[in-house]
N, C-alpha and C. Protein backbone atom coordinates (compact mmCIF):
# COMPACT_ATOMS: atom_id res chain seq x y z
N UNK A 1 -26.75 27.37 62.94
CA UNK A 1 -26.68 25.94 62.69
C UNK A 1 -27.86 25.50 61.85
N UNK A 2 -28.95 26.24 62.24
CA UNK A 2 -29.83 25.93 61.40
C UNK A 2 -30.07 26.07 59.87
N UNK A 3 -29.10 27.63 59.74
CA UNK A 3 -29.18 27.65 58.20
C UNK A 3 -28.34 26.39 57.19
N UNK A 4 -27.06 26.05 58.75
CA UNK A 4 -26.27 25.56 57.78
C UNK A 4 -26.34 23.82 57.63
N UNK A 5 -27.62 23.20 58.77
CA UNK A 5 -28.03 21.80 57.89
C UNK A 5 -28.69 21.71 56.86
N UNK A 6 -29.45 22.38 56.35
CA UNK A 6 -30.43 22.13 54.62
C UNK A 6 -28.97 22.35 53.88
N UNK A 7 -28.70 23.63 54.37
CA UNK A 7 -26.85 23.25 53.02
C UNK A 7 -26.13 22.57 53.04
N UNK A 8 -26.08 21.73 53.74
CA UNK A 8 -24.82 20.65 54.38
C UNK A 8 -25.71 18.95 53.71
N UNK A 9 -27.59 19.30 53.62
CA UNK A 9 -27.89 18.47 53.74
C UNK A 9 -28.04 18.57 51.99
N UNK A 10 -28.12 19.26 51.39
CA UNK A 10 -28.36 19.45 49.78
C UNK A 10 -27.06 19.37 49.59
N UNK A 11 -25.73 19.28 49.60
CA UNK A 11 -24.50 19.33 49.36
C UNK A 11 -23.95 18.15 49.60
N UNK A 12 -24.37 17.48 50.13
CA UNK A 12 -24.51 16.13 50.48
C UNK A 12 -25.28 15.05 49.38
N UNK A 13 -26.44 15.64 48.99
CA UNK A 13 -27.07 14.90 47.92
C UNK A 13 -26.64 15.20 46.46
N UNK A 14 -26.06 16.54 46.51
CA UNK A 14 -25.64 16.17 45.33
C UNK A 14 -24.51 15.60 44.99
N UNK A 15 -23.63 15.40 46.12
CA UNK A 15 -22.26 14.66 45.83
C UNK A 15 -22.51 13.92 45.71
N UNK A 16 -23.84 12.86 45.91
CA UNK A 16 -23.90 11.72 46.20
C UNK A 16 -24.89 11.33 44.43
N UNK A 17 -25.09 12.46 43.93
CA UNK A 17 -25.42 12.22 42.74
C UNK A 17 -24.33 12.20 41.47
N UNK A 18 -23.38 13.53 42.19
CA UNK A 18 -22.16 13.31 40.95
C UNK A 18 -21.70 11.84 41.39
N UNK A 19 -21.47 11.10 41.81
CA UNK A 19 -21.08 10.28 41.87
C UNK A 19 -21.62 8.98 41.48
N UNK A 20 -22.88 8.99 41.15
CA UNK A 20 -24.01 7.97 40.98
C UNK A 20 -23.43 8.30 39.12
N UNK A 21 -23.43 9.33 38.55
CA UNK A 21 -23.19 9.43 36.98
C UNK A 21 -21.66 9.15 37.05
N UNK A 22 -21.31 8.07 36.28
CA UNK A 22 -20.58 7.68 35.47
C UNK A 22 -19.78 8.17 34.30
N UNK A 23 -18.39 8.67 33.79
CA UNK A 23 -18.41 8.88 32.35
C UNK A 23 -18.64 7.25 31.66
N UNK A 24 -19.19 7.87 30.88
CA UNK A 24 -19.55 6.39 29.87
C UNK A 24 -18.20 5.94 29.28
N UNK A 25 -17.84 4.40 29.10
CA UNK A 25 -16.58 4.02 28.67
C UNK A 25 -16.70 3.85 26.91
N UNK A 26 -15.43 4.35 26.63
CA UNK A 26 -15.43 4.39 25.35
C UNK A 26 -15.78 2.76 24.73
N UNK A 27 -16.32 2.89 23.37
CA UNK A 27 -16.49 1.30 23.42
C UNK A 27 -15.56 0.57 23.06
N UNK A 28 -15.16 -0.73 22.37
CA UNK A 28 -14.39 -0.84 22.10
C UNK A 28 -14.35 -0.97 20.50
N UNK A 29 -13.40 -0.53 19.69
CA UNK A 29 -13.09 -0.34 18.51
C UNK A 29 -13.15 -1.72 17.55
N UNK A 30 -12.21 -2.55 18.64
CA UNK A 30 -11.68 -3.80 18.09
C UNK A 30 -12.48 -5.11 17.51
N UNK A 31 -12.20 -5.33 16.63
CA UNK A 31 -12.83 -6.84 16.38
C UNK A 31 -13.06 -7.51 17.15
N UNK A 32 -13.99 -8.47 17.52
CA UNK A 32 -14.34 -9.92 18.16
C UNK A 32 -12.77 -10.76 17.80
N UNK A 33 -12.91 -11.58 19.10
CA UNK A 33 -11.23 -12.52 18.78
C UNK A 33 -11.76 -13.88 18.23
N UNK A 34 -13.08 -13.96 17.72
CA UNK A 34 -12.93 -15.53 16.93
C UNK A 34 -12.84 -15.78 15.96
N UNK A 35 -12.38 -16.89 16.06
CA UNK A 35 -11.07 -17.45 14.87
C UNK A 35 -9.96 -17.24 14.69
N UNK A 36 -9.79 -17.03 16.40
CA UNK A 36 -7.84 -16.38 15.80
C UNK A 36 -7.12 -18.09 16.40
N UNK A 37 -7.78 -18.54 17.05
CA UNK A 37 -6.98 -19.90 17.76
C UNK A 37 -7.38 -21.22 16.71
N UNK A 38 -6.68 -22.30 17.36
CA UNK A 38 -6.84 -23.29 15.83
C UNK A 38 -5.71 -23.81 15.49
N UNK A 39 -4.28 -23.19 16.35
CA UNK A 39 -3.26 -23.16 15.74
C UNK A 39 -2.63 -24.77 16.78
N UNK A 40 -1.54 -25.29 15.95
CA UNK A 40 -1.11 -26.63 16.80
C UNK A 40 -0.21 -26.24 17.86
N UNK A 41 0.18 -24.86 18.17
CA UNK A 41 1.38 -24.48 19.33
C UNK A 41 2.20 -24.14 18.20
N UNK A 42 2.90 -22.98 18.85
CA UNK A 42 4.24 -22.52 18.36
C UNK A 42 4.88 -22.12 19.19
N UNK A 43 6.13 -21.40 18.93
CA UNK A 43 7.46 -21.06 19.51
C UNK A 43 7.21 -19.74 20.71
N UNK A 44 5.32 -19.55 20.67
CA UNK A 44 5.81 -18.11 21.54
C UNK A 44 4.99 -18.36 22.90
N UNK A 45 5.70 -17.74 23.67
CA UNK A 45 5.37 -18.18 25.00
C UNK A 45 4.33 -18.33 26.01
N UNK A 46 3.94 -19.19 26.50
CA UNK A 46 2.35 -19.83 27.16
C UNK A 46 1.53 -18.36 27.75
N UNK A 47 1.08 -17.68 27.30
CA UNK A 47 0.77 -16.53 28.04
C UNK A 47 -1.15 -16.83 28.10
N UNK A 48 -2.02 -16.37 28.34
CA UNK A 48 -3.52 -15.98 28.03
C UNK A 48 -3.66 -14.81 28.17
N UNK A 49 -4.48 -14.16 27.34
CA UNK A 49 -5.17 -12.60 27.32
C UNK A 49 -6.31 -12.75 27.13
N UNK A 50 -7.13 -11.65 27.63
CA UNK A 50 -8.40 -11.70 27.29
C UNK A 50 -8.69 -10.73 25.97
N UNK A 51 -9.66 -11.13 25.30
CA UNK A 51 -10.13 -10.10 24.31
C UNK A 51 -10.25 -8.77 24.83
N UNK A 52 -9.85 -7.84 24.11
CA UNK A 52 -10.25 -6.66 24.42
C UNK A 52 -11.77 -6.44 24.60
N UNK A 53 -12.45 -6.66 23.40
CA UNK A 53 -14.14 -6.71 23.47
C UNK A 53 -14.46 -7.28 24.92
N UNK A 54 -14.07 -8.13 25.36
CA UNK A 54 -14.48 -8.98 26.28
C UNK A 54 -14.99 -10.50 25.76
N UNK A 55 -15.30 -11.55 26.60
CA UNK A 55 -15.82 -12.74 26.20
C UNK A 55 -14.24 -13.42 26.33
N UNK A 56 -13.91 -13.50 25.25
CA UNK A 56 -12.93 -15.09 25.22
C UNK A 56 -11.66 -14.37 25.53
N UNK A 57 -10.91 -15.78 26.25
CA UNK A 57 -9.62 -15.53 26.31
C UNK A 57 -8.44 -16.44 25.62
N UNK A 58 -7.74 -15.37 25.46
CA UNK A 58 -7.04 -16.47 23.91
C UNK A 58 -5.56 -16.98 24.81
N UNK A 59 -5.89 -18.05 24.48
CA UNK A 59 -4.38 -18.70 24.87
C UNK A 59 -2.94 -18.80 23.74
N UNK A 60 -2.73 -17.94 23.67
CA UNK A 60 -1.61 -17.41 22.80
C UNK A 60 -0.51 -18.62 21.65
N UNK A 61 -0.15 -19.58 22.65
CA UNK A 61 0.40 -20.80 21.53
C UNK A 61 -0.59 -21.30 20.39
N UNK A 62 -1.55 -21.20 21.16
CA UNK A 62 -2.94 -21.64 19.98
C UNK A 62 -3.41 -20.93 18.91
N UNK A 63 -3.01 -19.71 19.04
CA UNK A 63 -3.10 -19.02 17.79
C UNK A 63 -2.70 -19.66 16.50
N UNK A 64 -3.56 -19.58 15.33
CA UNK A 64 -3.06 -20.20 14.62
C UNK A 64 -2.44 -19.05 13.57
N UNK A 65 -1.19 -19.51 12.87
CA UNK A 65 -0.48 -18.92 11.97
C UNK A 65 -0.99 -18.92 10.73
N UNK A 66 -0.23 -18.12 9.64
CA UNK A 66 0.68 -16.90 9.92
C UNK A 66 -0.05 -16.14 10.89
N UNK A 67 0.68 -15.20 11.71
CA UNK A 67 -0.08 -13.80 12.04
C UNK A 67 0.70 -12.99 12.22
N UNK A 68 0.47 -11.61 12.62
CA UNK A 68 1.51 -10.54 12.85
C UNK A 68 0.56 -10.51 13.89
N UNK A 69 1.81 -10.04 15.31
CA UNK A 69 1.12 -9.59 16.63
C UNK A 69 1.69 -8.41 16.98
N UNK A 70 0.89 -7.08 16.71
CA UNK A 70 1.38 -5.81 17.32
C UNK A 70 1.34 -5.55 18.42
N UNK A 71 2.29 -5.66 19.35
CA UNK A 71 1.80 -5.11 20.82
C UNK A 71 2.86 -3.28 20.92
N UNK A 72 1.56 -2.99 21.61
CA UNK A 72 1.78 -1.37 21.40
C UNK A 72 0.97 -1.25 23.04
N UNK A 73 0.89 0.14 23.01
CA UNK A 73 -0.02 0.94 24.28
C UNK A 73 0.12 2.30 23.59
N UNK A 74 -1.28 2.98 24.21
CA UNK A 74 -1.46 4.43 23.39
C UNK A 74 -0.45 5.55 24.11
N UNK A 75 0.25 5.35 25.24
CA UNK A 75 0.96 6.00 25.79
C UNK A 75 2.52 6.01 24.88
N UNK A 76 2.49 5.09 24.20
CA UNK A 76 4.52 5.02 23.59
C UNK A 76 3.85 5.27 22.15
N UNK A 77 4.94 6.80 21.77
CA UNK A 77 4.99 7.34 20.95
C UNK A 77 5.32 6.70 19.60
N UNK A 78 5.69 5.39 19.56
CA UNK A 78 6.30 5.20 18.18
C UNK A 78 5.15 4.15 18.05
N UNK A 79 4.49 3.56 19.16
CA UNK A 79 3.55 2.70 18.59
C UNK A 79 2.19 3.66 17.99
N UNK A 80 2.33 4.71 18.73
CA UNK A 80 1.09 5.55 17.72
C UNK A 80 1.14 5.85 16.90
N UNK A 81 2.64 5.83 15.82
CA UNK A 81 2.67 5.86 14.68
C UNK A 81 2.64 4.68 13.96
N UNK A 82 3.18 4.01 14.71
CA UNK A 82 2.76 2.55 13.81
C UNK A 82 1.92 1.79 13.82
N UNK A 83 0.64 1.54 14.41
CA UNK A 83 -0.47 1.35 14.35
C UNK A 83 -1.29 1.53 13.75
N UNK A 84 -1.80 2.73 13.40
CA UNK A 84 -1.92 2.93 11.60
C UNK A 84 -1.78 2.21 10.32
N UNK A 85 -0.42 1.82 10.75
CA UNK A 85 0.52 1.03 9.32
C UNK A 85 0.07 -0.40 9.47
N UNK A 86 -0.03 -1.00 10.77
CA UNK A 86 -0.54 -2.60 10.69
C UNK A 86 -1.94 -2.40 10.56
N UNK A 87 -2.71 -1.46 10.69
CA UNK A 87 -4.32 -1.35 10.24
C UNK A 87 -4.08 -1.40 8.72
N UNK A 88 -3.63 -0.76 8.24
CA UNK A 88 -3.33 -1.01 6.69
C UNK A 88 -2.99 -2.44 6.34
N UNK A 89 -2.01 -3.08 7.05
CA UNK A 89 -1.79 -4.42 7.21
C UNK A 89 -2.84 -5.53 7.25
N UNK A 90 -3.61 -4.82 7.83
CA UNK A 90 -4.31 -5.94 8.54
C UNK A 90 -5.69 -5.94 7.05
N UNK A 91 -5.96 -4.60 6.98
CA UNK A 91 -7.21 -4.37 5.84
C UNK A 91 -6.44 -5.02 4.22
N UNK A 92 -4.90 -5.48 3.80
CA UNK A 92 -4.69 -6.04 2.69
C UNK A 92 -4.17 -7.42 2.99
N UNK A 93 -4.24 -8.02 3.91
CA UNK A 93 -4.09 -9.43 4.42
C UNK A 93 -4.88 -10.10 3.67
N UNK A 94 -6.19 -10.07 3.41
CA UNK A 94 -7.29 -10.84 2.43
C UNK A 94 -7.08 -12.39 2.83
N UNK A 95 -6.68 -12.58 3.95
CA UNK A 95 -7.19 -13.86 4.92
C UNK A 95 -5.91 -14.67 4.80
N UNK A 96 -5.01 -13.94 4.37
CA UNK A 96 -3.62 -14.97 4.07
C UNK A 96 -2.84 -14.91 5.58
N UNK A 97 -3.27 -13.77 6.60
CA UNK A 97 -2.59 -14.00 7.93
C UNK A 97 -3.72 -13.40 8.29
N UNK A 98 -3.69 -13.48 10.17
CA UNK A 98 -3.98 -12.40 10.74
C UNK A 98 -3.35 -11.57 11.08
N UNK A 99 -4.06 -10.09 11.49
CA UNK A 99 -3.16 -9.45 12.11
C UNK A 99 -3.93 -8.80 13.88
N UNK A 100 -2.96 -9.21 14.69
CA UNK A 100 -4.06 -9.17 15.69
C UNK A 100 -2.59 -8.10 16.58
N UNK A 101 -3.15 -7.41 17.82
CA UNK A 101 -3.10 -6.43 18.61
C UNK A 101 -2.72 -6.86 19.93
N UNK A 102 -1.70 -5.90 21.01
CA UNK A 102 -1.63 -6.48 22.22
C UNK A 102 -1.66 -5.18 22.99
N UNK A 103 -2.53 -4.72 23.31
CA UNK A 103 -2.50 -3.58 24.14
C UNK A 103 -1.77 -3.73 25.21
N UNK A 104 -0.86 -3.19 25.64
CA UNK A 104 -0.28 -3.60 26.91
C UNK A 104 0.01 -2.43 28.66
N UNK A 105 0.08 -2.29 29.13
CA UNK A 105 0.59 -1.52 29.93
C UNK A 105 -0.55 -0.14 29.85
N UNK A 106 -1.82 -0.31 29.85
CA UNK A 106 -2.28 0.85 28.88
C UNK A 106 -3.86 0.94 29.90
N UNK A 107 -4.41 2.28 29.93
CA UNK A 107 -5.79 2.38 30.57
C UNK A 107 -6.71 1.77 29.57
N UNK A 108 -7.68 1.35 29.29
CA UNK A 108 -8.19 0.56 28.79
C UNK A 108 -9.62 2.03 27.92
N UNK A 109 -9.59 2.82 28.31
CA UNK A 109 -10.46 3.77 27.82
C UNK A 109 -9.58 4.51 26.78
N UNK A 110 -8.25 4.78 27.63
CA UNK A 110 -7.24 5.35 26.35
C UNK A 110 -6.86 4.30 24.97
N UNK A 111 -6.74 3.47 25.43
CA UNK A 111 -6.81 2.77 24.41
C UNK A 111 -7.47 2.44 23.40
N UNK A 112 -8.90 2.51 23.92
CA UNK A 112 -9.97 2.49 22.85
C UNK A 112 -10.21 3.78 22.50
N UNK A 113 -10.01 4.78 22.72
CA UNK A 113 -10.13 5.99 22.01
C UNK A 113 -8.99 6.55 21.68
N UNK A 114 -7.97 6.10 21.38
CA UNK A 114 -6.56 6.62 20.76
C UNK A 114 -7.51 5.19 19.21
N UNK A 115 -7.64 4.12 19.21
CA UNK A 115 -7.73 3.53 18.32
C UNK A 115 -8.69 3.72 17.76
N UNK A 116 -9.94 4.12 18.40
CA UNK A 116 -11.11 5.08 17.40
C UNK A 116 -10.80 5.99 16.63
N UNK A 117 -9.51 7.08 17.28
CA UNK A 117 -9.58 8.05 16.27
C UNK A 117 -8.72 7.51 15.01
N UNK A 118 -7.81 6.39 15.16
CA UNK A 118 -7.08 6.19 14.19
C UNK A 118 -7.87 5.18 13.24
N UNK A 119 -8.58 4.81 13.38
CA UNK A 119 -9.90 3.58 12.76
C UNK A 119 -9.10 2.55 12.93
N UNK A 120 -8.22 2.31 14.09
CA UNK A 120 -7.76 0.66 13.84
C UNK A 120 -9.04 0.07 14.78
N UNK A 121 -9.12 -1.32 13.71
CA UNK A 121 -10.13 -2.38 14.21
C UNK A 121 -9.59 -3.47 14.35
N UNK A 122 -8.48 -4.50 14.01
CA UNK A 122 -8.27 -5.72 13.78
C UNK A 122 -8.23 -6.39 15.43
N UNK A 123 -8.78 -7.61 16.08
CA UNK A 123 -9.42 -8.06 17.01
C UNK A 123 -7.50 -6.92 17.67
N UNK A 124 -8.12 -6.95 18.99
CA UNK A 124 -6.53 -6.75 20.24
C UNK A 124 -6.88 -7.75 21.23
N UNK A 125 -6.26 -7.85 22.40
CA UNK A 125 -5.82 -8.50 23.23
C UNK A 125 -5.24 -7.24 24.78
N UNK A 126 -5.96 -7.69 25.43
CA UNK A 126 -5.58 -6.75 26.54
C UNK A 126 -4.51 -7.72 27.63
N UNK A 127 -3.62 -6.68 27.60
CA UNK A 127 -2.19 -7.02 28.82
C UNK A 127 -2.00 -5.94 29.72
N UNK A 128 -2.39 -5.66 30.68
CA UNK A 128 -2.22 -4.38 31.33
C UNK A 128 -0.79 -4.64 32.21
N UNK A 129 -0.91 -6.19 32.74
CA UNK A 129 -0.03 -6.82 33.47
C UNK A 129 1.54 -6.52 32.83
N UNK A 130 1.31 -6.75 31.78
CA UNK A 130 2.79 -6.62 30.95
C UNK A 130 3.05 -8.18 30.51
N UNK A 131 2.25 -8.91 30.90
CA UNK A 131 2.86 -10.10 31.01
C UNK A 131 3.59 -10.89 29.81
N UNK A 132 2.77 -10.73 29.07
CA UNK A 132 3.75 -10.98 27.40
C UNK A 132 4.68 -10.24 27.05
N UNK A 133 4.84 -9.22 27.09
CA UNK A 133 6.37 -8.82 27.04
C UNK A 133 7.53 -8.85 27.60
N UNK A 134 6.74 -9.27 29.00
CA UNK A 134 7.65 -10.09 29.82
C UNK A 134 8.04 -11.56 29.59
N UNK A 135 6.92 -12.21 28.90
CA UNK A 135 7.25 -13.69 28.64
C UNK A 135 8.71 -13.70 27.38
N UNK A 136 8.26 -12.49 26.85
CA UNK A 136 8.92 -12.57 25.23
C UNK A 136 10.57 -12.04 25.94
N UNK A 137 11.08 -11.19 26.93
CA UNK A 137 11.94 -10.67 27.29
C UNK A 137 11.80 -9.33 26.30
N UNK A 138 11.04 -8.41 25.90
CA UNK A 138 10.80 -7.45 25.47
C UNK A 138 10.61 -6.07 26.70
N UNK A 139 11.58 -5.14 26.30
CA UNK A 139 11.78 -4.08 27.24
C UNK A 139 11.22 -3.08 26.60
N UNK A 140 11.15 -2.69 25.03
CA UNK A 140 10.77 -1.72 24.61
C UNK A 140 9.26 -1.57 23.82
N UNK A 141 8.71 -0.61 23.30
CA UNK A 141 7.57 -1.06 22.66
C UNK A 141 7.84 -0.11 21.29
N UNK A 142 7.01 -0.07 20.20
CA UNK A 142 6.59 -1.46 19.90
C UNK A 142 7.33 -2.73 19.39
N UNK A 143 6.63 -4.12 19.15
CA UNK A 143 7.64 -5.16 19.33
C UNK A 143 6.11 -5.47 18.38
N UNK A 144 6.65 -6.82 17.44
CA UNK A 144 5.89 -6.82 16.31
C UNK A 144 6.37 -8.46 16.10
N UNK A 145 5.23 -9.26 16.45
CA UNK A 145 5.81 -10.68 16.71
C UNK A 145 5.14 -11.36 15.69
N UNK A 146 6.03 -12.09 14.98
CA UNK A 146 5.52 -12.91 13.23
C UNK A 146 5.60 -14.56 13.64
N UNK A 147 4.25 -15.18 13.73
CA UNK A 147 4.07 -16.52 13.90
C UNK A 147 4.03 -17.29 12.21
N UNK A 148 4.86 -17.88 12.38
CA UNK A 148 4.84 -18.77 11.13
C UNK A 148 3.41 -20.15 11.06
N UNK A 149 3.24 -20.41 9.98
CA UNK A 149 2.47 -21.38 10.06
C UNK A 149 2.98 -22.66 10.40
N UNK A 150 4.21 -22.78 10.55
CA UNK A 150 4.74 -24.21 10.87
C UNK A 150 5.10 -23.57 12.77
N UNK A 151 4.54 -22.55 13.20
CA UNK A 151 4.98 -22.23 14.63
C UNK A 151 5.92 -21.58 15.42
N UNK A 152 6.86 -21.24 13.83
CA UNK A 152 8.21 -20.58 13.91
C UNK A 152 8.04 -19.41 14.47
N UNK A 153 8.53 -18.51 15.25
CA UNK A 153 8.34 -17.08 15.46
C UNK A 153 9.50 -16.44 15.36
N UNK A 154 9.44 -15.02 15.12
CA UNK A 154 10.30 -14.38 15.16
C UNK A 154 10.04 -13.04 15.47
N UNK A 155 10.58 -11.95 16.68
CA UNK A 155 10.31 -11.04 16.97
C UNK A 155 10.81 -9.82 16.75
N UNK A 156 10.62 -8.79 16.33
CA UNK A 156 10.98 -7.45 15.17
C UNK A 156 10.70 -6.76 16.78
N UNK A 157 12.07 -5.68 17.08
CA UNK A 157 11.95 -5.15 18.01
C UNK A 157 12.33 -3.42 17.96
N UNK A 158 11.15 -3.08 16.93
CA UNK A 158 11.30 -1.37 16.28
C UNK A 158 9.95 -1.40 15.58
N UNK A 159 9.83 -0.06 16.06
CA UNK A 159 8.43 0.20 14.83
C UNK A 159 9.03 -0.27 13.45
N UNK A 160 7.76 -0.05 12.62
CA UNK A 160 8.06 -0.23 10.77
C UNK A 160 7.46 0.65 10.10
N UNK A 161 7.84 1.13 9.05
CA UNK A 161 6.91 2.01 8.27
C UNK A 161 6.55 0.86 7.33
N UNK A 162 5.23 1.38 6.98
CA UNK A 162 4.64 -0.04 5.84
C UNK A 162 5.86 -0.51 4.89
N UNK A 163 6.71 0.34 3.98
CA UNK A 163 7.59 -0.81 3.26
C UNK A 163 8.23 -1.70 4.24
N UNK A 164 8.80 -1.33 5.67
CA UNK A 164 9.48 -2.56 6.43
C UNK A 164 8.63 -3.47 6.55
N UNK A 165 7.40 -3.13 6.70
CA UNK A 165 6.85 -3.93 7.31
C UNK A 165 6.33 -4.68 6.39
N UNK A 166 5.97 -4.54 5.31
CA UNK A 166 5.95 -5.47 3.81
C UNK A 166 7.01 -6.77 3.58
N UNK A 167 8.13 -5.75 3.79
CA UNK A 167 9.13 -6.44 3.81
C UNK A 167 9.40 -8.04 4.73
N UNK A 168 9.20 -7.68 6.62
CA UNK A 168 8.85 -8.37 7.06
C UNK A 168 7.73 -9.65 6.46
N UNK A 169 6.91 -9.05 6.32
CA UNK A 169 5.45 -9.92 5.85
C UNK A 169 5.97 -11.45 4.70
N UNK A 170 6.80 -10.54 3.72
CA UNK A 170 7.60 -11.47 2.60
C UNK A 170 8.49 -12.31 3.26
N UNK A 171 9.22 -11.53 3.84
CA UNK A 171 10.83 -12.65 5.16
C UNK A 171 10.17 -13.80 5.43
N UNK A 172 8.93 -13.32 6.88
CA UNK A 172 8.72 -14.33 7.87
C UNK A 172 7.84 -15.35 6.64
N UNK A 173 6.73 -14.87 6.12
CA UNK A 173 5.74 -15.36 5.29
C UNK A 173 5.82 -16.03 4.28
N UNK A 174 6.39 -15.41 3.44
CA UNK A 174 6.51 -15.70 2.08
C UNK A 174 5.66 -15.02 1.41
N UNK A 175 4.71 -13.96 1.58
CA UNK A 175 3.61 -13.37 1.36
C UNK A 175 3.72 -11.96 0.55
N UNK A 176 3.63 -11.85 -0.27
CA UNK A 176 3.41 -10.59 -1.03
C UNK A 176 2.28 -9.42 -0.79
N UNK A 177 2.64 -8.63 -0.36
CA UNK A 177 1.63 -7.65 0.47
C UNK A 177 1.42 -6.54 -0.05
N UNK A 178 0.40 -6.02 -0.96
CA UNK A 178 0.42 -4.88 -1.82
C UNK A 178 0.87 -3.36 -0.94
N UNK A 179 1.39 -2.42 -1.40
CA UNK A 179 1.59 -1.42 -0.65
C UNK A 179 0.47 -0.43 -0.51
């Protein structure tokens, strides 16, 4: 008994040290969310999210238009391909929309390191709840929601490869979007 309290008692401290270290959380990739609100209300449904970064929480009608809203999670395969394509989106916008992000359904570490490796930055929005895709009646992902500047929305329910999604940009917008 005696040998086996100093081992019981060192085996003890160090569990109690793995546990004191932490993995460090990935950071987050994403833009700051200010300046995305401003907007007079539109057509899409009363939801709030918080910034991914942290700090503000955006109340979603207030967004102001145009914007494209990607909601994806790093777990569904077609949004990891298309995510990419609205980072491209988002880097030839030149301030004529935003293009902002809805992480949804998603661990919050995977998320920021599925979007590190792909260099998307444009601000996101964390939904773990689901709750906006639930507001929207959206079952599948990704879902790619176009706020008009007069508030109009309209929701694209399939990935895009950049010409669709150009395409889109011109429909909802009126906007010419270099390829």
């Amino acid at each position: 008994m005696r040998r086996l309290l100093p081992a019981l008692t060192a085996a003890m401290l160090l569990a109690g040290c793995a546990d004191a270290v932490e993995e460090p959380e990935i950071p987050s990739p994403f833009a700051a969310c200010d300046g995305l609100t401003g907007g007079s209300g539109s057509e899409i449904p009363d939801v709030t999210l918080p910034c991914f970064t942290g700090g503000a929480e955006i109340r979603l009608p207030d967004l102001r238009g145009p914007a494209v809203i990607n909601v994806w999670g790093s777990w569904c395969g077609p949004c990891r391909e298309e995510l990419p394509v609205m980072q491209g989106l988002a880097d030839r916008a030149d301030g004529r929309f935003a293009v902002i992000g809805v992480d949804t359904h998603d661990d919050r570490s995977k998320a920021a390191a599925f979007a590190t490796d792909r260099s998307v930055t444009f601000p996101t929005l964390f939904d773990p709840e689901q709750r906006f895709i639930g507001a929207l009646g959206v079952t599948m992902l990704p879902a790619t929601v176009f706020i008009k500047a007069d508030g109009g929305m309209y929701v694209h329910r399939n990935a895009m490869d950049v010409d669709q999604l150009i395409d889109q940009v011109r429909k909802q917008f009126g906007v010419t979007v270099a390829r």
